[in-house]
Protein backbone atom coordinates (compact mmCIF):
# COMPACT_ATOMS: atom_id res chain seq x y z
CA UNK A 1 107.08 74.90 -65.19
CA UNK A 2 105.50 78.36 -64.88
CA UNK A 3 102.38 78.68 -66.85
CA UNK A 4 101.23 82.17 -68.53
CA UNK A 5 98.62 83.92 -66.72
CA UNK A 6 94.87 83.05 -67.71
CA UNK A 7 92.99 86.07 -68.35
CA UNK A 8 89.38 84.13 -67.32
CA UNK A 9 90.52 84.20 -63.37
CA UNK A 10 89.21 87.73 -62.87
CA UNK A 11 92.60 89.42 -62.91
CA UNK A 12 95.32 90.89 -65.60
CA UNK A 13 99.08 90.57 -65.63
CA UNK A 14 101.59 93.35 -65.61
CA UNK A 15 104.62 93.59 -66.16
CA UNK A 16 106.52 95.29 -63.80
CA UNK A 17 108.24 97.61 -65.84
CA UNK A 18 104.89 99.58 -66.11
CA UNK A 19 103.42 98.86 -62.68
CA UNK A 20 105.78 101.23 -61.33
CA UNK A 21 104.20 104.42 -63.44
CA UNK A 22 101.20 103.99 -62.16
CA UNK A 23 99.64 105.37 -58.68
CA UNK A 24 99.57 103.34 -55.80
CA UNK A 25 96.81 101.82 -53.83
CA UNK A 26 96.80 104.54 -51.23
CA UNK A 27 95.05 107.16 -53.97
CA UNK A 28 92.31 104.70 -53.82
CA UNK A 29 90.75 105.77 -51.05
CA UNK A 30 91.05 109.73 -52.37
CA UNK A 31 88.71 108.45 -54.97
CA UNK A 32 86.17 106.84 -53.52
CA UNK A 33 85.92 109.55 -50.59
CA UNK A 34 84.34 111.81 -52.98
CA UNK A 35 82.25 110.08 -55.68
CA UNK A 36 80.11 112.70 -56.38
CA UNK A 37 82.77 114.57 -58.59
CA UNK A 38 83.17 111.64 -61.02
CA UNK A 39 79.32 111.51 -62.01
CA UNK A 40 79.79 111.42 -65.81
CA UNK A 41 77.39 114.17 -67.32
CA UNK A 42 75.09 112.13 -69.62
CA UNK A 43 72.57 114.29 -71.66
CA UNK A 44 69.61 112.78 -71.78
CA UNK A 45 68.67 111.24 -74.89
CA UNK A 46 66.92 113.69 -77.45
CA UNK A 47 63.21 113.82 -77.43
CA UNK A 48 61.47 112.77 -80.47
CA UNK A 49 60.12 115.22 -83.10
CA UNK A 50 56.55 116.69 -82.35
CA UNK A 51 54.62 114.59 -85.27
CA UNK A 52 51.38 116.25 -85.50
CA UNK A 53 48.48 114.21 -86.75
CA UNK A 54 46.71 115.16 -90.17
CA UNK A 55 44.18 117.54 -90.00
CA UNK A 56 41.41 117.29 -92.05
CA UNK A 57 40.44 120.60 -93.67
CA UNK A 58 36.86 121.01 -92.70
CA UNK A 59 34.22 122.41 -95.35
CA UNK A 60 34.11 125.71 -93.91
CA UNK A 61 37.49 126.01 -94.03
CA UNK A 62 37.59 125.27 -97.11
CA UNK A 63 35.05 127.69 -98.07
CA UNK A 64 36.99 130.70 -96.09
CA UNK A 65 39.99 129.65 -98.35
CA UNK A 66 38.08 130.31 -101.53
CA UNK A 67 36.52 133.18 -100.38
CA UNK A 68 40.01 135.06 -99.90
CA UNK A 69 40.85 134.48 -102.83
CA UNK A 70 37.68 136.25 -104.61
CA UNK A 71 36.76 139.81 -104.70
CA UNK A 72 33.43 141.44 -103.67
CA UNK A 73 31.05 141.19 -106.53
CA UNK A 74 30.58 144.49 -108.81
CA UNK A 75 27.39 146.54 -107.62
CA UNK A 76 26.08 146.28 -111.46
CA UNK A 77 26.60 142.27 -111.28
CA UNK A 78 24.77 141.78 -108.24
CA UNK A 79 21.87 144.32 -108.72
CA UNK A 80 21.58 142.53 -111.94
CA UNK A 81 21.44 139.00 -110.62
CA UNK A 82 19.56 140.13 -107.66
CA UNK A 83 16.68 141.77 -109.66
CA UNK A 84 17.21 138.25 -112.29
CA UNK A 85 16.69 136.32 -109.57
CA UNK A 86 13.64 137.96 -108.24
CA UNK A 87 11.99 138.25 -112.16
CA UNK A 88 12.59 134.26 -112.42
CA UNK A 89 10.64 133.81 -109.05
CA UNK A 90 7.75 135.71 -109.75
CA UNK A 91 7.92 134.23 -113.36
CA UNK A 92 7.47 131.03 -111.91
CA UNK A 93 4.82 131.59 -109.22
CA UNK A 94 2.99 133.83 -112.04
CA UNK A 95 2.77 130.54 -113.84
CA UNK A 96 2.06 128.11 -111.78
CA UNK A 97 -0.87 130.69 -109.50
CA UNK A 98 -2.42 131.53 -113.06
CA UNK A 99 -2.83 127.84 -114.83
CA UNK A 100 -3.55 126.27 -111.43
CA UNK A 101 -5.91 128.43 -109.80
CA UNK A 102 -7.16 131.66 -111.99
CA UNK A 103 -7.80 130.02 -115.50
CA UNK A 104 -9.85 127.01 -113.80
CA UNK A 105 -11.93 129.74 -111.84
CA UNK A 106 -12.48 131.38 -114.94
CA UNK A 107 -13.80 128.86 -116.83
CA UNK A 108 -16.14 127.71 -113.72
CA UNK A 109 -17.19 131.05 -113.15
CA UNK A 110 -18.35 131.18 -117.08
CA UNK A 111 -19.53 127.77 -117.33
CA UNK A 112 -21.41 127.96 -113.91
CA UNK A 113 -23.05 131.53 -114.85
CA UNK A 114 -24.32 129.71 -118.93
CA UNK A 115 -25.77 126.76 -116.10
CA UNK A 116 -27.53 128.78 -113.58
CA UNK A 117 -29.10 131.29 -116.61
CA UNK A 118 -30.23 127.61 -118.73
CA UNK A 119 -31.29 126.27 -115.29
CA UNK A 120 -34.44 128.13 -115.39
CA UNK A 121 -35.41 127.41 -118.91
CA UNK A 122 -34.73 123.81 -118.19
CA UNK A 123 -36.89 123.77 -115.03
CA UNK A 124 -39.29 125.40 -117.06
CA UNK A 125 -39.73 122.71 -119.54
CA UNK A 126 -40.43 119.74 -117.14
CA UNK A 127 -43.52 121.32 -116.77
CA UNK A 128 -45.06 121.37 -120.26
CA UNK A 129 -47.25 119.39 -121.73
CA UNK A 130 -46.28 117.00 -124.85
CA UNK A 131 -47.32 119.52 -127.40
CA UNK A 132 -45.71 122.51 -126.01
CA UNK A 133 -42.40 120.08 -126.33
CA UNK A 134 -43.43 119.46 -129.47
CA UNK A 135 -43.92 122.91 -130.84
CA UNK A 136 -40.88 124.42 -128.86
CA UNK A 137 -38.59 121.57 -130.35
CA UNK A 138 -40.35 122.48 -134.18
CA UNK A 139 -39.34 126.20 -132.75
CA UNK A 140 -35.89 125.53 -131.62
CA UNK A 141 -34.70 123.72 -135.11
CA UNK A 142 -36.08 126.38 -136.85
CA UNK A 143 -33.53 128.86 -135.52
CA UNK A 144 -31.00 126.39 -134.13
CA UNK A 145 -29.39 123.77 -136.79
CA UNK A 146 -28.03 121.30 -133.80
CA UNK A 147 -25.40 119.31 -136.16
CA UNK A 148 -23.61 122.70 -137.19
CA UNK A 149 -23.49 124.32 -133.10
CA UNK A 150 -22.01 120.40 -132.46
CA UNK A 151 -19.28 120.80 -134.67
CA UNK A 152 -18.72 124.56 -134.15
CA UNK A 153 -18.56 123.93 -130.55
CA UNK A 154 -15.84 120.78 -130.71
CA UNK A 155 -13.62 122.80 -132.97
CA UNK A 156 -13.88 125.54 -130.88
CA UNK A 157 -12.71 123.93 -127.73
CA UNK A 158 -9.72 122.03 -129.67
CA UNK A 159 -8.59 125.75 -130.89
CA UNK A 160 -9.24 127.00 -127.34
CA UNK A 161 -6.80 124.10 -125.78
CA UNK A 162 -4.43 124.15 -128.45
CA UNK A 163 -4.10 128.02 -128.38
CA UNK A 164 -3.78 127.86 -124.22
CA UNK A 165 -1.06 125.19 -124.98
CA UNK A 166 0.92 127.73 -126.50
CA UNK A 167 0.58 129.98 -123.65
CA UNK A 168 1.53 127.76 -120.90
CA UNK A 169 4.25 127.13 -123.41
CA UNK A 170 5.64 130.85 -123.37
CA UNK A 171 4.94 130.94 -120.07
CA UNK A 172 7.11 128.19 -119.26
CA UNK A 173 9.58 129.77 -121.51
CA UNK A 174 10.07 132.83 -120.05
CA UNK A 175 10.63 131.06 -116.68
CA UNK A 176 13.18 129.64 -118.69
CA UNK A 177 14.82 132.54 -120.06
CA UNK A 178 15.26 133.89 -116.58
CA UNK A 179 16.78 130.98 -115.25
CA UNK A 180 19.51 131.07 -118.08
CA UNK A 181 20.24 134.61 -118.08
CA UNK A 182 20.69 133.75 -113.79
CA UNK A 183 23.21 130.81 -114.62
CA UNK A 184 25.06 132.81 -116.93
CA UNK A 185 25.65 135.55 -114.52
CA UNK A 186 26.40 133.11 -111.80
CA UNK A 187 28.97 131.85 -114.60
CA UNK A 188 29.95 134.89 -115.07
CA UNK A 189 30.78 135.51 -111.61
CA UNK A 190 32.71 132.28 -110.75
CA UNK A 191 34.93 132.73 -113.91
CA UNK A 192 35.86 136.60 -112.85
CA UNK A 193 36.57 135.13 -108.94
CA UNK A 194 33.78 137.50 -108.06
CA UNK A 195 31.68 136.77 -104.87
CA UNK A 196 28.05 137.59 -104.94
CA UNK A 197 25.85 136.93 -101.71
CA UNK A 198 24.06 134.23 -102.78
CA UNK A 199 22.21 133.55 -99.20
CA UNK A 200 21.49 136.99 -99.36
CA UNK A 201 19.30 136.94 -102.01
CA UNK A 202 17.80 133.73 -102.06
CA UNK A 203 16.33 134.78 -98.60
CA UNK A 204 15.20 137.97 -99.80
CA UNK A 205 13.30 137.04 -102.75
CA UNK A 206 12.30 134.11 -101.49
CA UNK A 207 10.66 136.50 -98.69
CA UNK A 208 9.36 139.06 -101.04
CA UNK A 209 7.59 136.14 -103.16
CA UNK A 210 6.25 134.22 -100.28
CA UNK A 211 4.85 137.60 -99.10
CA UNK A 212 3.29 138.30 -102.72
CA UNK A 213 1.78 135.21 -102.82
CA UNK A 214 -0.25 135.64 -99.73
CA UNK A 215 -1.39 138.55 -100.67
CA UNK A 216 -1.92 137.17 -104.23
CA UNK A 217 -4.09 134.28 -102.33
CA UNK A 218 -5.72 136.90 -99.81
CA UNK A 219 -6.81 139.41 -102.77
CA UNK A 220 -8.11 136.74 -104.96
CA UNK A 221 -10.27 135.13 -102.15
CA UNK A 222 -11.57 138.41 -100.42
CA UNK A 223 -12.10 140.55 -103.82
CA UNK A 224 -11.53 138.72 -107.17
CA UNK A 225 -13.71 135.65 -106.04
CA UNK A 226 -16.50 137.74 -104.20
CA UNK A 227 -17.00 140.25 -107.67
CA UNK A 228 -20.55 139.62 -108.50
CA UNK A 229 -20.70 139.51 -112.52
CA UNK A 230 -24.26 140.09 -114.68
CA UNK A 231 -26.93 138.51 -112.72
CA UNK A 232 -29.31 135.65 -114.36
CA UNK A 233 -31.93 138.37 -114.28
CA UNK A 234 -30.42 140.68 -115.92
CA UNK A 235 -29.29 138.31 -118.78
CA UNK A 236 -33.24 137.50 -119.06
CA UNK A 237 -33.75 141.07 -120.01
CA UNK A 238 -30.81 141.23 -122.48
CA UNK A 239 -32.43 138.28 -123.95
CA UNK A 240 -35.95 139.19 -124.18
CA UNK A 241 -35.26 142.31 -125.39
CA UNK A 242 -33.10 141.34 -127.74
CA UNK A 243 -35.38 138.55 -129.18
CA UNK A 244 -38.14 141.23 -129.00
CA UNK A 245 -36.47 144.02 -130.94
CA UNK A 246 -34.81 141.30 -133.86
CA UNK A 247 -38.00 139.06 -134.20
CA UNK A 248 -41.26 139.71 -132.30
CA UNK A 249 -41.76 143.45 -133.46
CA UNK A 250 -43.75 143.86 -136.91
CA UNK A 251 -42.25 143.10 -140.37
CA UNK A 252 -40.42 146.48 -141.29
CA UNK A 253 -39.29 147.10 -145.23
């Protein structure tokens, strides 16, 4: 009994109507003499897209983008927040050179000039004798009522400190003042997009201020310091005279 053909043994059956269409075994050999003309043209397979990695915008970057978008500052806004700036800074180092260093000279160059012109006086009076104490004490409350000079003098010096309060105080507040009027121009020029050259002037002034201080410092220590007021001498005259003239010389109608 003839069995069907088994497609598993490596081989296919045809029927012979149709193997007579197609070529013989003798083209074979045509086709494998010259290979080369059936390589099949494969395009290689397309290359991936270019993915390039996330760049992180860096802060000067960032700063050159804002910057093209605002304009050059008007010459009346920056002269005007230039010369703001520069008023604020000497505000403050007027402040802070006066209260720190020239009021405490002055009031050790006073108190130190009243010391040196009572020195002598008191030097004087370790040498007496217990009734020249005695009579110059008798003398002294005579013209001098101690209790009222104690209480003049401690109402005196809480007026003095409350009055130099409100200095500092207005000094403090004009350093103020400046410093608004400077943030509301810098306001001012961030709302309008307008660029003003900040580094610019903070170098500047800072410059010009650094310089005045030195010579501030320099002047005050060569000049101011070094000014020789009334001598002790001379005060002894003023005195003498004075006391001479108002109560030594003869009883005059």
């Amino acid at each position: 009994m003839y069995r069907p053909p088994s497609y598993s043994e490596g081989h296919i059956h045809v029927p012979k109507s149709l193997t007579k269409s197609m070529p013989s075994h003798t083209a074979l050999p045509l086709l494998q003499e010259c290979p080369s003309t059936m390589t099949l043209a494969i395009s290689p397979p397309p290359s991936p897209p270019d993915i390039k990695p996330f760049e992180f915008e860096t802060k000067s970057q960032l700063q050159l983008q804002s910057q093209s978008t605002q304009t050059t500052a008007h010459p009346a806004l920056n002269w005007t927040t230039q010369f703001t700036m520069h008023l604020m800074l000497i505000s403050l180092f007027e402040t802070v050179f006066f209260w720190m260093f020239v009021s405490k000279s002055e009031d050790t160059a006073l108190t130190g000039l009243v010391n040196n012109y009572a020195a002598g006086i008191l030097n004087s009076c370790a040498n007496m004798t217990q009734e020249q104490r005695t009579t110059l004490v008798d003398i002294f409350n005579a013209l001098v009522n101690v209790t009222v000079v104690n209480q003049q003098g401690f109402a005196a010096t809480q007026g003095r400190l409350a009055f130099n309060d409100i200095l500092v105080r207005n000094s403090w507040l004009y350093f103020g003042g400046l410093s608004s009027l400077l943030t509301v121009l810098a306001g001012a020029a961030a709302v309008t997009k307008q660029r003003l050259p900040w580094r610019h002037m903070m170098l500047e002034n800072l410059g010009m201020v650094t310089f005045l201080g030195l010579y501030e410092w320099m002047f005050f220590r060569t000049i101011v310091y070094r000014y020789e007021s009334v001598s002790i001498p001379e005060l002894d005259q003023m005195v003498t005279n004075e006391f001479i003239t108002e109560c030594a010389a003869p009883y005059r109608v």
